[in-house]
PDB file of N, CA and C in Angstrom:
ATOM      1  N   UNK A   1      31.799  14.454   9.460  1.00  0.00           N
ATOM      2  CA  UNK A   1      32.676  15.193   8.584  1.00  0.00           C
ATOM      3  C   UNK A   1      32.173  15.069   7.151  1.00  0.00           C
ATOM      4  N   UNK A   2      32.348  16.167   6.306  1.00  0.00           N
ATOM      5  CA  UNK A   2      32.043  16.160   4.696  1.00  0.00           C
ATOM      6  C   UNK A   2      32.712  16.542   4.259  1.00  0.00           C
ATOM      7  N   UNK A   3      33.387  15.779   2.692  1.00  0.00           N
ATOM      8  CA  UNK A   3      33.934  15.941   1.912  1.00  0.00           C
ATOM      9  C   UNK A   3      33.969  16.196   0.337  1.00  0.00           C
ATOM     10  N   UNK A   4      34.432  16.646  -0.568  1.00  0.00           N
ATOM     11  CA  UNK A   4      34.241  16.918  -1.429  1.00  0.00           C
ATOM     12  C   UNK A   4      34.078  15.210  -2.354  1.00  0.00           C
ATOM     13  N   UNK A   5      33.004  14.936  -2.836  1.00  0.00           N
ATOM     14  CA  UNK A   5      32.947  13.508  -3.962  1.00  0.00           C
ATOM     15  C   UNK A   5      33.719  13.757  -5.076  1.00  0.00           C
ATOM     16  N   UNK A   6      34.536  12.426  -5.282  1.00  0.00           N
ATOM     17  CA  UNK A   6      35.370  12.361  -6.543  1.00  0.00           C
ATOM     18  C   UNK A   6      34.556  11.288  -7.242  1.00  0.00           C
ATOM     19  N   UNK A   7      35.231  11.232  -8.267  1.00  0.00           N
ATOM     20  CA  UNK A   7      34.614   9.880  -9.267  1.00  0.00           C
ATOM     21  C   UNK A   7      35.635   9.036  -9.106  1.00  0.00           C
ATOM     22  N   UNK A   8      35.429   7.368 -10.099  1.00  0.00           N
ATOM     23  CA  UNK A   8      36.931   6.817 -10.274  1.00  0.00           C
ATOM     24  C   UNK A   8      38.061   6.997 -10.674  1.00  0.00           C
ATOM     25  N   UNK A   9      37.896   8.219 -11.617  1.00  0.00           N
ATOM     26  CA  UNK A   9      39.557   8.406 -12.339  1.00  0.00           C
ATOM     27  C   UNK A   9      39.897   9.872 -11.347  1.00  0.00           C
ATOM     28  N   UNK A  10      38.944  10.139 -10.207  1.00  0.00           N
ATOM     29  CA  UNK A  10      39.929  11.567  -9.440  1.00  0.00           C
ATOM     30  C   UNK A  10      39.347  12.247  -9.556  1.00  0.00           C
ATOM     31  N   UNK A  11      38.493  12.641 -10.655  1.00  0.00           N
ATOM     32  CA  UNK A  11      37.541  14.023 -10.872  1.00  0.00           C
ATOM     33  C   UNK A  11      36.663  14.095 -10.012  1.00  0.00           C
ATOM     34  N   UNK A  12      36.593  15.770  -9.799  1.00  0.00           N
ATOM     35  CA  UNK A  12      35.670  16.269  -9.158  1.00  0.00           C
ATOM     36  C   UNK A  12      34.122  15.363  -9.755  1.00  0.00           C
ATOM     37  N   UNK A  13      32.934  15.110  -8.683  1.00  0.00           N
ATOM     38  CA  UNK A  13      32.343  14.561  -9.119  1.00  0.00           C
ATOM     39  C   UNK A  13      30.801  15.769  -8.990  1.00  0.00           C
ATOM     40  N   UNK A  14      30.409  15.703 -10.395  1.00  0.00           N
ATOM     41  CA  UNK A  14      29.521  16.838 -10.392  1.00  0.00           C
ATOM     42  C   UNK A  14      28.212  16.040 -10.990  1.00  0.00           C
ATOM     43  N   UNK A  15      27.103  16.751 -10.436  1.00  0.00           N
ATOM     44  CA  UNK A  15      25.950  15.639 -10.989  1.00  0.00           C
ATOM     45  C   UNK A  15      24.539  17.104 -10.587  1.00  0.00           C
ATOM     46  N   UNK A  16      24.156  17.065 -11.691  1.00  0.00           N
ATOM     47  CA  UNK A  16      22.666  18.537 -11.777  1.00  0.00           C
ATOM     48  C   UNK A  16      23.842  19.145 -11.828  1.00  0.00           C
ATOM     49  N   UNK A  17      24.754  19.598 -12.359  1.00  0.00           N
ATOM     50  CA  UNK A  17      25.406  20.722 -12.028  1.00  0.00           C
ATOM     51  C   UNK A  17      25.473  21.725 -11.199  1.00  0.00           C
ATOM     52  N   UNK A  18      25.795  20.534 -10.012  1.00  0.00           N
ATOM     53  CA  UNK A  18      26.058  21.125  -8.416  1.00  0.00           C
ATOM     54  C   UNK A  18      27.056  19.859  -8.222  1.00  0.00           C
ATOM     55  N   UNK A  19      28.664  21.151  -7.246  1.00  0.00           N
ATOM     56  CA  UNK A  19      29.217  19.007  -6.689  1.00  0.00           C
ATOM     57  C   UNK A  19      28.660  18.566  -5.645  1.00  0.00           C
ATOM     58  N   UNK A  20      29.111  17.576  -5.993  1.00  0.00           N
ATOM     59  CA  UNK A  20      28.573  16.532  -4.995  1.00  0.00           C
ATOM     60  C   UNK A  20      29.561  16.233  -3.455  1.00  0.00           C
ATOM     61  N   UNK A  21      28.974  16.126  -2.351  1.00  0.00           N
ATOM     62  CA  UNK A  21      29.439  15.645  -1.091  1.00  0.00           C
ATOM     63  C   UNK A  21      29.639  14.424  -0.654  1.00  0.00           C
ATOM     64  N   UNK A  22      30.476  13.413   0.085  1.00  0.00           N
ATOM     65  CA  UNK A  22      30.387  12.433   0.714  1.00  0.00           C
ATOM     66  C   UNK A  22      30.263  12.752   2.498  1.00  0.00           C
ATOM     67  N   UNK A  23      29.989  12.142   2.955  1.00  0.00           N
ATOM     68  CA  UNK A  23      29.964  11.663   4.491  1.00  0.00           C
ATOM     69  C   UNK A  23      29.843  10.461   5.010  1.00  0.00           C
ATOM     70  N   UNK A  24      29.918   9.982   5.884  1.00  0.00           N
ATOM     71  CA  UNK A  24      30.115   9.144   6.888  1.00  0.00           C
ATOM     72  C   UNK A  24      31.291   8.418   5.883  1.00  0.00           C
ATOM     73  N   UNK A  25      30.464   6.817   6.070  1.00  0.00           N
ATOM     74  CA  UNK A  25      31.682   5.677   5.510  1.00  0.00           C
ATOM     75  C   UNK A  25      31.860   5.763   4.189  1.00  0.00           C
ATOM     76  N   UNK A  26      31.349   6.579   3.395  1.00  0.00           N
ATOM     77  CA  UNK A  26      31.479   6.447   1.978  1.00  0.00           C
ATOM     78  C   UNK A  26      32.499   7.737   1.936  1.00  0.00           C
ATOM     79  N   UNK A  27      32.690   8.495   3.067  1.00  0.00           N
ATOM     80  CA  UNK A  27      33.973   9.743   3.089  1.00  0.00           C
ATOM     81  C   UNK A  27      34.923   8.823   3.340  1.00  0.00           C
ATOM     82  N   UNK A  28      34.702   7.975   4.136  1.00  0.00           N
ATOM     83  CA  UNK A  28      35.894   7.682   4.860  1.00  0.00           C
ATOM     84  C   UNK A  28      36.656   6.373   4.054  1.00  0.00           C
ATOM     85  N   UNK A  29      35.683   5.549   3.176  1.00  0.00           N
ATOM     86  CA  UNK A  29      36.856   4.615   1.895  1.00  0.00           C
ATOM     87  C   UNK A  29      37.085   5.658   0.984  1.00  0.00           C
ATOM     88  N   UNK A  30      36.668   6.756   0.375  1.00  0.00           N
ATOM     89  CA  UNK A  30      37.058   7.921  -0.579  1.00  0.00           C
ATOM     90  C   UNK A  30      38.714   8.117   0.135  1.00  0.00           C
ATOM     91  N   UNK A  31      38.914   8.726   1.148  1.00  0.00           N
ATOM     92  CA  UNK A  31      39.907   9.210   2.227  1.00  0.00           C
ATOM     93  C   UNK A  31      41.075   8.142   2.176  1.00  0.00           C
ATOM     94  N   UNK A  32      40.716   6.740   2.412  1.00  0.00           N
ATOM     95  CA  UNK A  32      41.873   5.377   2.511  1.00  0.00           C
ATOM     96  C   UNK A  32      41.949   5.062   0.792  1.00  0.00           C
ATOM     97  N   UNK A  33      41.438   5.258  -0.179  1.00  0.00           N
ATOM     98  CA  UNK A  33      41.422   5.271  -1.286  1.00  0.00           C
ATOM     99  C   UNK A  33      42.726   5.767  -2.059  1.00  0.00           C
ATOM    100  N   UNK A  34      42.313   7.040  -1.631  1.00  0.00           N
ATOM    101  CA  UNK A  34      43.599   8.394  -1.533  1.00  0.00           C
ATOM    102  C   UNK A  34      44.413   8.150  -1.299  1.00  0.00           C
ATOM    103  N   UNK A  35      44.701   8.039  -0.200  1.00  0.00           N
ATOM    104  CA  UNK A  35      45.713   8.072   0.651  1.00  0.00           C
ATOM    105  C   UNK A  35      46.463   6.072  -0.072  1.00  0.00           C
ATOM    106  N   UNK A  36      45.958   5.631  -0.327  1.00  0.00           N
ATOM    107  CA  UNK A  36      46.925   4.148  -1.204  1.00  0.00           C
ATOM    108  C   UNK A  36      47.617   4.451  -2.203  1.00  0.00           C
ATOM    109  N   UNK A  37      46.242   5.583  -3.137  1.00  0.00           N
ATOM    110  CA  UNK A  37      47.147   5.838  -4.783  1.00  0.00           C
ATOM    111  C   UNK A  37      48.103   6.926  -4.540  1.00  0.00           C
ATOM    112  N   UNK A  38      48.259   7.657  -2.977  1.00  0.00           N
ATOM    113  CA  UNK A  38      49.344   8.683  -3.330  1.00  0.00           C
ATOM    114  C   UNK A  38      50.630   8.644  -3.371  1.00  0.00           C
ATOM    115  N   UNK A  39      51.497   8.700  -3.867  1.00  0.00           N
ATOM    116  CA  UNK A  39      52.893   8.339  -4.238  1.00  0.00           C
ATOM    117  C   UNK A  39      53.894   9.240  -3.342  1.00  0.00           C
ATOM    118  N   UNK A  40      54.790   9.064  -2.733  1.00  0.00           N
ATOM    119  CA  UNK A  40      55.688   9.436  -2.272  1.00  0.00           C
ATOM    120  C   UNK A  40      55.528  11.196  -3.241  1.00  0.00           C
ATOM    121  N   UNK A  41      56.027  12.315  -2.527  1.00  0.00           N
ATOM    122  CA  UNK A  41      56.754  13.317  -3.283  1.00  0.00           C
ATOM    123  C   UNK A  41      55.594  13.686  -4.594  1.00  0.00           C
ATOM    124  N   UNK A  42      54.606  13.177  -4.484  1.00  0.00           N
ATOM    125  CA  UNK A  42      54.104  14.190  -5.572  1.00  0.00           C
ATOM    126  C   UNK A  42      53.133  14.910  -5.589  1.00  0.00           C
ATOM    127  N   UNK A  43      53.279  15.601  -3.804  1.00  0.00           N
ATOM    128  CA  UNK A  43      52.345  16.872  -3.885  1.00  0.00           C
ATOM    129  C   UNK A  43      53.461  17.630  -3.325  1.00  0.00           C
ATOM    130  N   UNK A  44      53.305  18.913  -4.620  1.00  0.00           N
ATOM    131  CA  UNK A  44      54.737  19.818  -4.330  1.00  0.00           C
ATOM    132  C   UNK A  44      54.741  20.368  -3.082  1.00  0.00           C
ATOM    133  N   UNK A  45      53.238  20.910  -2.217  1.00  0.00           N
ATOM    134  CA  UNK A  45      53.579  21.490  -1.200  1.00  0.00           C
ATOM    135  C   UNK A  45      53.822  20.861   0.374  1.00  0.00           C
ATOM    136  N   UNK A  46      54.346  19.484   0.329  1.00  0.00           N
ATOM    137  CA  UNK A  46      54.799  18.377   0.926  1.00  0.00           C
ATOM    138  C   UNK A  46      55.438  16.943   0.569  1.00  0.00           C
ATOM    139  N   UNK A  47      56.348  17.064   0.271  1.00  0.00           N
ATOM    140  CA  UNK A  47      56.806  16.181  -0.694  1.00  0.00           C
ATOM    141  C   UNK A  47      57.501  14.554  -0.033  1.00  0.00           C
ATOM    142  N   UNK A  48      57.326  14.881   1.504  1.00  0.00           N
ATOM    143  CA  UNK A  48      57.086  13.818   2.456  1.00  0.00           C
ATOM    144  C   UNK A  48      56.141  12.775   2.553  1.00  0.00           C
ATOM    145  N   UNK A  49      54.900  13.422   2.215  1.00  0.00           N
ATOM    146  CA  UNK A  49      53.605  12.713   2.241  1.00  0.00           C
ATOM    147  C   UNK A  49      53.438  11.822   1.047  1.00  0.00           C
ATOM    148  N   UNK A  50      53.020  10.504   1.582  1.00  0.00           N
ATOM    149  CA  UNK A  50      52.871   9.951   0.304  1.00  0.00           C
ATOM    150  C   UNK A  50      53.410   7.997   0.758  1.00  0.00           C
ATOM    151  N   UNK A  51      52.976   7.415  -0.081  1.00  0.00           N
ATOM    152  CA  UNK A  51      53.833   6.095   0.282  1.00  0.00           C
ATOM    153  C   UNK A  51      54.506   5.746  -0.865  1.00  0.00           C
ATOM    154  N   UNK A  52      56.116   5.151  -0.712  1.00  0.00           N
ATOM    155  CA  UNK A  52      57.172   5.040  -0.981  1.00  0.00           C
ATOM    156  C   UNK A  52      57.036   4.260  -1.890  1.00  0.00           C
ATOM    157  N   UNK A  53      55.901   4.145  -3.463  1.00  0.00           N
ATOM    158  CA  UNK A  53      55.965   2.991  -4.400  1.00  0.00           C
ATOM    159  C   UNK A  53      57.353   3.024  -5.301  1.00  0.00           C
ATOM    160  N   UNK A  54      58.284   3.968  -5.489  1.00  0.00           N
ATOM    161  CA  UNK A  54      59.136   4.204  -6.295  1.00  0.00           C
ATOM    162  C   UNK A  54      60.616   3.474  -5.979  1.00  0.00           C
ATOM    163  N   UNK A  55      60.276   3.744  -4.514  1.00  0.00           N
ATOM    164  CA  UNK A  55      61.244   3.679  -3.567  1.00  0.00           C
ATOM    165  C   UNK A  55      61.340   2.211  -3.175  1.00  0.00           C
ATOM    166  N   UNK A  56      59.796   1.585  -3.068  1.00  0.00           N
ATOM    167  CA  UNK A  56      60.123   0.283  -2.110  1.00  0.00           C
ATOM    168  C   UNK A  56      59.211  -0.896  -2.977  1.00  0.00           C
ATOM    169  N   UNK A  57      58.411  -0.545  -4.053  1.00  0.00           N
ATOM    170  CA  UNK A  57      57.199  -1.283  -4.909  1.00  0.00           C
ATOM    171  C   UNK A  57      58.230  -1.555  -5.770  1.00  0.00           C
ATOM    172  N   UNK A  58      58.269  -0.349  -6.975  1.00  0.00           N
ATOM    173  CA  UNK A  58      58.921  -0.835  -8.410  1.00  0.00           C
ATOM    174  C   UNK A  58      60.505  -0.643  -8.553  1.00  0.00           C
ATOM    175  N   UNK A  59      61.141  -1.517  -7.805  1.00  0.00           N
ATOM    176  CA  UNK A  59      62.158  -1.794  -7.922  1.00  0.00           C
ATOM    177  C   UNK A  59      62.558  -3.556  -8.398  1.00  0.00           C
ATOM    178  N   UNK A  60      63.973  -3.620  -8.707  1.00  0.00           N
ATOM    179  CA  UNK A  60      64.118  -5.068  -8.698  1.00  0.00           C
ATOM    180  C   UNK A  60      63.359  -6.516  -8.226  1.00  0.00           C
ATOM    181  N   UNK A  61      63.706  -5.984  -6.941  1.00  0.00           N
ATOM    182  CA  UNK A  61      63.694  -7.369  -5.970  1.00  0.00           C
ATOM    183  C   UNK A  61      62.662  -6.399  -4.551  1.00  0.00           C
ATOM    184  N   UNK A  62      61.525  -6.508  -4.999  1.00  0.00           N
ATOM    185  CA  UNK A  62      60.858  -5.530  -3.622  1.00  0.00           C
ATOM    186  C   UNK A  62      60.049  -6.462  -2.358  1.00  0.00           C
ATOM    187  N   UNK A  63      60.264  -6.144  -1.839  1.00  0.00           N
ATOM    188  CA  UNK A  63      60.178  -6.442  -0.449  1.00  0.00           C
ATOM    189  C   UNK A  63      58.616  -6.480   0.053  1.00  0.00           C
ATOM    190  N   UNK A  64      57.611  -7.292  -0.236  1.00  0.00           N
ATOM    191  CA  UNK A  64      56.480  -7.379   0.252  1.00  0.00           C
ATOM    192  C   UNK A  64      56.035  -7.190   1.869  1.00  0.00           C
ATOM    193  N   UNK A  65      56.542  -7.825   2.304  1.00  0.00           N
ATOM    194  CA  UNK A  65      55.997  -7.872   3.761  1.00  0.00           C
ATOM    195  C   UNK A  65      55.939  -6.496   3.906  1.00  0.00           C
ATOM    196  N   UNK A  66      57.045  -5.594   3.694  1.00  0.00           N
ATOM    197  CA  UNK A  66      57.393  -4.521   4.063  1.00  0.00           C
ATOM    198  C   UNK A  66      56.585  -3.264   3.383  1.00  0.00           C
ATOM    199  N   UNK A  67      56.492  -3.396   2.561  1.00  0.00           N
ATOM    200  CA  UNK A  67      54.877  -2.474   1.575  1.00  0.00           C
ATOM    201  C   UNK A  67      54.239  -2.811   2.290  1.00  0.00           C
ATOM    202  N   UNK A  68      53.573  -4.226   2.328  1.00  0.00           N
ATOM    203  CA  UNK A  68      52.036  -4.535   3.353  1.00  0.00           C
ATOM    204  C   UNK A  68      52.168  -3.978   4.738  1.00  0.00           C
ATOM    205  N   UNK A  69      53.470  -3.843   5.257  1.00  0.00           N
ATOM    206  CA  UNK A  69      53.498  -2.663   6.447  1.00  0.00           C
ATOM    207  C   UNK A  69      53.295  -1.516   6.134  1.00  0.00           C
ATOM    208  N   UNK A  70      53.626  -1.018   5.358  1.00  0.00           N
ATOM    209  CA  UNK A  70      53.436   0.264   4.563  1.00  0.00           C
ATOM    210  C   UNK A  70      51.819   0.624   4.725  1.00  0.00           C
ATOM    211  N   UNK A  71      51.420  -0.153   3.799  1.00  0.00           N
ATOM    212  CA  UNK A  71      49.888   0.343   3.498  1.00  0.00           C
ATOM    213  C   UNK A  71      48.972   0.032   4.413  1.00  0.00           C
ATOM    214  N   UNK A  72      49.424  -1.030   5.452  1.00  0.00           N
ATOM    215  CA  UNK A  72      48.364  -1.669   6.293  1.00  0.00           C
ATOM    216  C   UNK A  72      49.040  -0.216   7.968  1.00  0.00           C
ATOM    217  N   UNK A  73      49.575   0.462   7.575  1.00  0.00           N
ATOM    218  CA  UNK A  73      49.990   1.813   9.007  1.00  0.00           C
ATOM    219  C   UNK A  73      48.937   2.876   8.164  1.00  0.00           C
ATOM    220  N   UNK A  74      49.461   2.758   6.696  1.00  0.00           N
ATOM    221  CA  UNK A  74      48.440   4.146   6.060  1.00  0.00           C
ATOM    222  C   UNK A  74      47.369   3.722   6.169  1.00  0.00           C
ATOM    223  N   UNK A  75      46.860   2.805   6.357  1.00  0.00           N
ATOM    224  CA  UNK A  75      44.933   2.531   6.130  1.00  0.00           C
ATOM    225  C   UNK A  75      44.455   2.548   7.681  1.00  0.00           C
ATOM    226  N   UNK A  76      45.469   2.291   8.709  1.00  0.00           N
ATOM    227  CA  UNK A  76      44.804   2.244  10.112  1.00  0.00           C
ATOM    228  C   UNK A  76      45.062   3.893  10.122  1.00  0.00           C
ATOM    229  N   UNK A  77      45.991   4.656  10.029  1.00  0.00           N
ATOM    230  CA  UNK A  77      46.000   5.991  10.283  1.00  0.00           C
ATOM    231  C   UNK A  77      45.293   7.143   9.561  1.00  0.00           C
ATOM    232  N   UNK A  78      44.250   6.050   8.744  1.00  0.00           N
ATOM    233  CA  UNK A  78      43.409   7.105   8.089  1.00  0.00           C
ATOM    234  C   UNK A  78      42.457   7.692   9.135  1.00  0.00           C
ATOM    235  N   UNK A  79      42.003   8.973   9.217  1.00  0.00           N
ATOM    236  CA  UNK A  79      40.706   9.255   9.959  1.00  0.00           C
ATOM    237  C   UNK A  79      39.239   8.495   9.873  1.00  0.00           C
ATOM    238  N   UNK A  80      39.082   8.114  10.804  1.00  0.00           N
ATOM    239  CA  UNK A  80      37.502   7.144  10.551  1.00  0.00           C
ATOM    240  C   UNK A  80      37.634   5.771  10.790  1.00  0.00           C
ATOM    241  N   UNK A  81      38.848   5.315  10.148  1.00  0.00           N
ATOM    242  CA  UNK A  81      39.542   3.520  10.320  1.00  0.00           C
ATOM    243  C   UNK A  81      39.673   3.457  12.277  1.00  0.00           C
ATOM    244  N   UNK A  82      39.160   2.511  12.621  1.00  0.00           N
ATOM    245  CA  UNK A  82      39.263   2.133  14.111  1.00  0.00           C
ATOM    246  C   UNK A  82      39.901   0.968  13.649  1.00  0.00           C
ATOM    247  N   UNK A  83      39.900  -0.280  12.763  1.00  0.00           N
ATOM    248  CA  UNK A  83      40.905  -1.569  12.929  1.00  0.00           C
ATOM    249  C   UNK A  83      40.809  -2.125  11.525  1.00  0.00           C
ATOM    250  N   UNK A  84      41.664  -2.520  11.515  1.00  0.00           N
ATOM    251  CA  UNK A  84      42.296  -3.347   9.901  1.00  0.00           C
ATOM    252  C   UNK A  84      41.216  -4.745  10.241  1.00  0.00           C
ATOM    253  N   UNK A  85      41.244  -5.381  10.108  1.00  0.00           N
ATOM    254  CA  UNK A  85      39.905  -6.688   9.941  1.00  0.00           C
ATOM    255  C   UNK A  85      40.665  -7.902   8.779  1.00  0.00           C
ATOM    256  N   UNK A  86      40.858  -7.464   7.864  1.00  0.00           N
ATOM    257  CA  UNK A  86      41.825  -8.446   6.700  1.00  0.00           C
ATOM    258  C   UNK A  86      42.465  -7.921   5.673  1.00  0.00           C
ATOM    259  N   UNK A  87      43.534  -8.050   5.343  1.00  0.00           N
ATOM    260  CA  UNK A  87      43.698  -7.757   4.642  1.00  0.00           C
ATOM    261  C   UNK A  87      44.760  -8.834   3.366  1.00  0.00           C
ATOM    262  N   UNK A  88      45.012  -8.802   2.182  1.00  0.00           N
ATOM    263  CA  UNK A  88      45.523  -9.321   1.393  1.00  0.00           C
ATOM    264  C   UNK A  88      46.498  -8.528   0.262  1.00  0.00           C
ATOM    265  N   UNK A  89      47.609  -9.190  -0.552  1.00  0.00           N
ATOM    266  CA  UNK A  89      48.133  -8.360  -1.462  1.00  0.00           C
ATOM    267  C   UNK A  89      48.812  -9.217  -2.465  1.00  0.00           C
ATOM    268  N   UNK A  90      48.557  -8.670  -3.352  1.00  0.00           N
ATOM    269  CA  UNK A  90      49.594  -9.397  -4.730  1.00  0.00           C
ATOM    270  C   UNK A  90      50.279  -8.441  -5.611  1.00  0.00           C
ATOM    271  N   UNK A  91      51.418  -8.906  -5.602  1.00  0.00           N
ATOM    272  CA  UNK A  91      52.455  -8.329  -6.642  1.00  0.00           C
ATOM    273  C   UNK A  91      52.417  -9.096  -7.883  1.00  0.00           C
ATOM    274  N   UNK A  92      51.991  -8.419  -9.267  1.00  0.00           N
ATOM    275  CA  UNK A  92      52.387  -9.256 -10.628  1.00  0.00           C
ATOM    276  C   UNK A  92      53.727  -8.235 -11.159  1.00  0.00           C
ATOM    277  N   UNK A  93      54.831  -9.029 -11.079  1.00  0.00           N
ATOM    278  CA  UNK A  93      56.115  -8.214 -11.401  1.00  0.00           C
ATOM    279  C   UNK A  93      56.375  -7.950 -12.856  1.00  0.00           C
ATOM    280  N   UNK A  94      55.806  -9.074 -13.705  1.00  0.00           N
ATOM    281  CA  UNK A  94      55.886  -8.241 -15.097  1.00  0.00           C
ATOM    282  C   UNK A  94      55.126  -7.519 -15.550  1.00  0.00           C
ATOM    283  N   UNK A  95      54.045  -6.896 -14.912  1.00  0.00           N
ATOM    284  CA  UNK A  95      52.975  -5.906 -14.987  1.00  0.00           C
ATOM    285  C   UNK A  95      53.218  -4.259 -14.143  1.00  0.00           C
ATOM    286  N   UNK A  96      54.187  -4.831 -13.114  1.00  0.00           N
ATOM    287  CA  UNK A  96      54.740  -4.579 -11.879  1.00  0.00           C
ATOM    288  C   UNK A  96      52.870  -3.567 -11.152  1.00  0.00           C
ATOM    289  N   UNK A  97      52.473  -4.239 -10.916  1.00  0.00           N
ATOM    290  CA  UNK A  97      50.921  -3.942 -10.576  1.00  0.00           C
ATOM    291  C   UNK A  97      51.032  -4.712  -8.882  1.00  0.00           C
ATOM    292  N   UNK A  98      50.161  -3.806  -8.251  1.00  0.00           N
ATOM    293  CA  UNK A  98      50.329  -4.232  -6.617  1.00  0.00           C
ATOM    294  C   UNK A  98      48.564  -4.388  -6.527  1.00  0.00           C
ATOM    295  N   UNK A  99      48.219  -5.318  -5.635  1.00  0.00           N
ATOM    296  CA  UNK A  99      46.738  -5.181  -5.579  1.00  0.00           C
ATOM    297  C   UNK A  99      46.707  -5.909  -4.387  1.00  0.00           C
ATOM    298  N   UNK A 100      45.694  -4.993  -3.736  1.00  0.00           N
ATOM    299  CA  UNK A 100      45.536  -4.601  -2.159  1.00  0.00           C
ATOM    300  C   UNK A 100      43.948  -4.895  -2.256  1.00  0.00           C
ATOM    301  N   UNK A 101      43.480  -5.926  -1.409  1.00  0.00           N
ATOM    302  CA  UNK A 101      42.114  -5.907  -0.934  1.00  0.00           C
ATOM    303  C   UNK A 101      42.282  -6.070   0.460  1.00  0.00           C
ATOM    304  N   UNK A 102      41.299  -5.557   1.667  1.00  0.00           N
ATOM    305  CA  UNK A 102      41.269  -5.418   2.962  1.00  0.00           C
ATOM    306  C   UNK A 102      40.041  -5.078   3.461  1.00  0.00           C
ATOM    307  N   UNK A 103      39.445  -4.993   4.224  1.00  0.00           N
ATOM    308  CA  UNK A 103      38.246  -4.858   5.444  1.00  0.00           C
ATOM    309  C   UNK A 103      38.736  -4.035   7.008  1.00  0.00           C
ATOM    310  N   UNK A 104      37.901  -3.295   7.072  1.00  0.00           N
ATOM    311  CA  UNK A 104      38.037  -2.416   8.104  1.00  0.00           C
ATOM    312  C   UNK A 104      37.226  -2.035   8.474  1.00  0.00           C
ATOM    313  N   UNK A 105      37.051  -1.856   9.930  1.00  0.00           N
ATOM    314  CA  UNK A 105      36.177  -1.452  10.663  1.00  0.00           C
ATOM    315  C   UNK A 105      36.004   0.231  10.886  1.00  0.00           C
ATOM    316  N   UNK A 106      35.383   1.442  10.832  1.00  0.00           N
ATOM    317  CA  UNK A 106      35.255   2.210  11.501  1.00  0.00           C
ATOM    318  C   UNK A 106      34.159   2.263  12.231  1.00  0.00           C
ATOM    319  N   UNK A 107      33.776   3.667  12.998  1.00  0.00           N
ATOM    320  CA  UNK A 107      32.511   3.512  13.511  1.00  0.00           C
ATOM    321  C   UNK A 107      31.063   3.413  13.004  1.00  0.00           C
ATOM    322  N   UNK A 108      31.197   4.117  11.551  1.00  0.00           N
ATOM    323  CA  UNK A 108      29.807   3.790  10.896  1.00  0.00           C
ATOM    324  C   UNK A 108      29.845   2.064  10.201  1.00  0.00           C
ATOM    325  N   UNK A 109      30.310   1.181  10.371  1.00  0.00           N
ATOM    326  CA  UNK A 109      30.645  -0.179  10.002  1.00  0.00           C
ATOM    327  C   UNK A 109      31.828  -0.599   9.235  1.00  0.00           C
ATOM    328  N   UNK A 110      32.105  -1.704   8.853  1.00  0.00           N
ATOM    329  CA  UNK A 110      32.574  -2.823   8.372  1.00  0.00           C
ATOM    330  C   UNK A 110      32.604  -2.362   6.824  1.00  0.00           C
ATOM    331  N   UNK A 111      33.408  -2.130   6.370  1.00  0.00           N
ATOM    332  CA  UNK A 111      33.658  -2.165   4.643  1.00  0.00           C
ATOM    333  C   UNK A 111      34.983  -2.742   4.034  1.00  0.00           C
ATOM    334  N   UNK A 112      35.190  -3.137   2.462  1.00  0.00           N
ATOM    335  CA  UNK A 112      35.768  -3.501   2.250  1.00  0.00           C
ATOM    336  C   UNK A 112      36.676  -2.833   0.808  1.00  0.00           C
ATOM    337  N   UNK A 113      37.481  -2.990   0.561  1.00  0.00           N
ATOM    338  CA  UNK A 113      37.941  -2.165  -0.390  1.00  0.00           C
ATOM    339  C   UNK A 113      39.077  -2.894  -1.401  1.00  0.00           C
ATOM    340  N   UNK A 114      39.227  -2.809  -2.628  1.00  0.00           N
ATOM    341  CA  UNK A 114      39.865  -3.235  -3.099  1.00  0.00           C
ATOM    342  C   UNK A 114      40.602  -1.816  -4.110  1.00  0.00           C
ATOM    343  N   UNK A 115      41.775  -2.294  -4.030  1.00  0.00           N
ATOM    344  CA  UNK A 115      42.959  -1.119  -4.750  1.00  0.00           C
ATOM    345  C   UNK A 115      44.036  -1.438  -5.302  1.00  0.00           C
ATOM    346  N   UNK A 116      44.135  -0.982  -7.037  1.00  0.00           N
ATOM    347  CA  UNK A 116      45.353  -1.796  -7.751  1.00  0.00           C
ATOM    348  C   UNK A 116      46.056  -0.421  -8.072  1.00  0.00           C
ATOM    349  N   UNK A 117      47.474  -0.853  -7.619  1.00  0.00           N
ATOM    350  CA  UNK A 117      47.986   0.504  -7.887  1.00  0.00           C
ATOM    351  C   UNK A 117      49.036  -0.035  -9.104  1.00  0.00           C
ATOM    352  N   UNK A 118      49.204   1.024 -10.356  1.00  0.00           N
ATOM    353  CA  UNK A 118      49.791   0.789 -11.350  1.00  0.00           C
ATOM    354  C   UNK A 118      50.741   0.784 -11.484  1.00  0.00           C
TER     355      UNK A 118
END
């Protein structure tokens, strides 16, 4: 499968002024990448899609185990992910910052990823 390459802040990633493509495992952490920073409700033409940071992250008193269920169903149900391998998470509440590092297996190998969501 091929996908369109982004950069780190989201942009289209353009280089000779032609864009650029990903494939194999470098599509497929682009894809689980995504799919961590997307927020509940904020793509208008599905407003289902998304994981619940508003809802279940930046609140009072939030519920860890239960995010790390969260994100550890979205990262196995990404396309390409065959098994979660490790994963870890920290909440800093006066920053209110979540940070997710994990390892996963698909079929082109073993990678690892780290993701701080703001």
């Amino acid at each position: 499968m091929i996908d369109l390459a982004f950069d780190t802040e989201g942009d289209l990633l353009i280089e000779d002024y032609d864009i650029s493509f990903l494939e194999g495992i470098d599509q497929i952490i682009q894809n689980v990448a995504f799919r961590l920073r997307f927020f509940l409700g904020e793509w208008y033409l599905d407003i289902e899609e998304g994981i619940p940071y508003y809802q279940e992250l930046f609140i009072k008193a939030p519920n860890q185990i239960r995010i790390e269920s969260i994100l550890k169903q979205e990262i196995v149900e990404t396309e390409g992910v065959n098994d979660l391998t490790k994963f870890a998470s920290e909440f800093n509440p006066e920053l209110r910052k979540f940070s997710v590092i994990f390892s996963a297996m698909t079929d082109e190998g073993l990678f690892t990823l780290e993701i701080e969501i703001p």
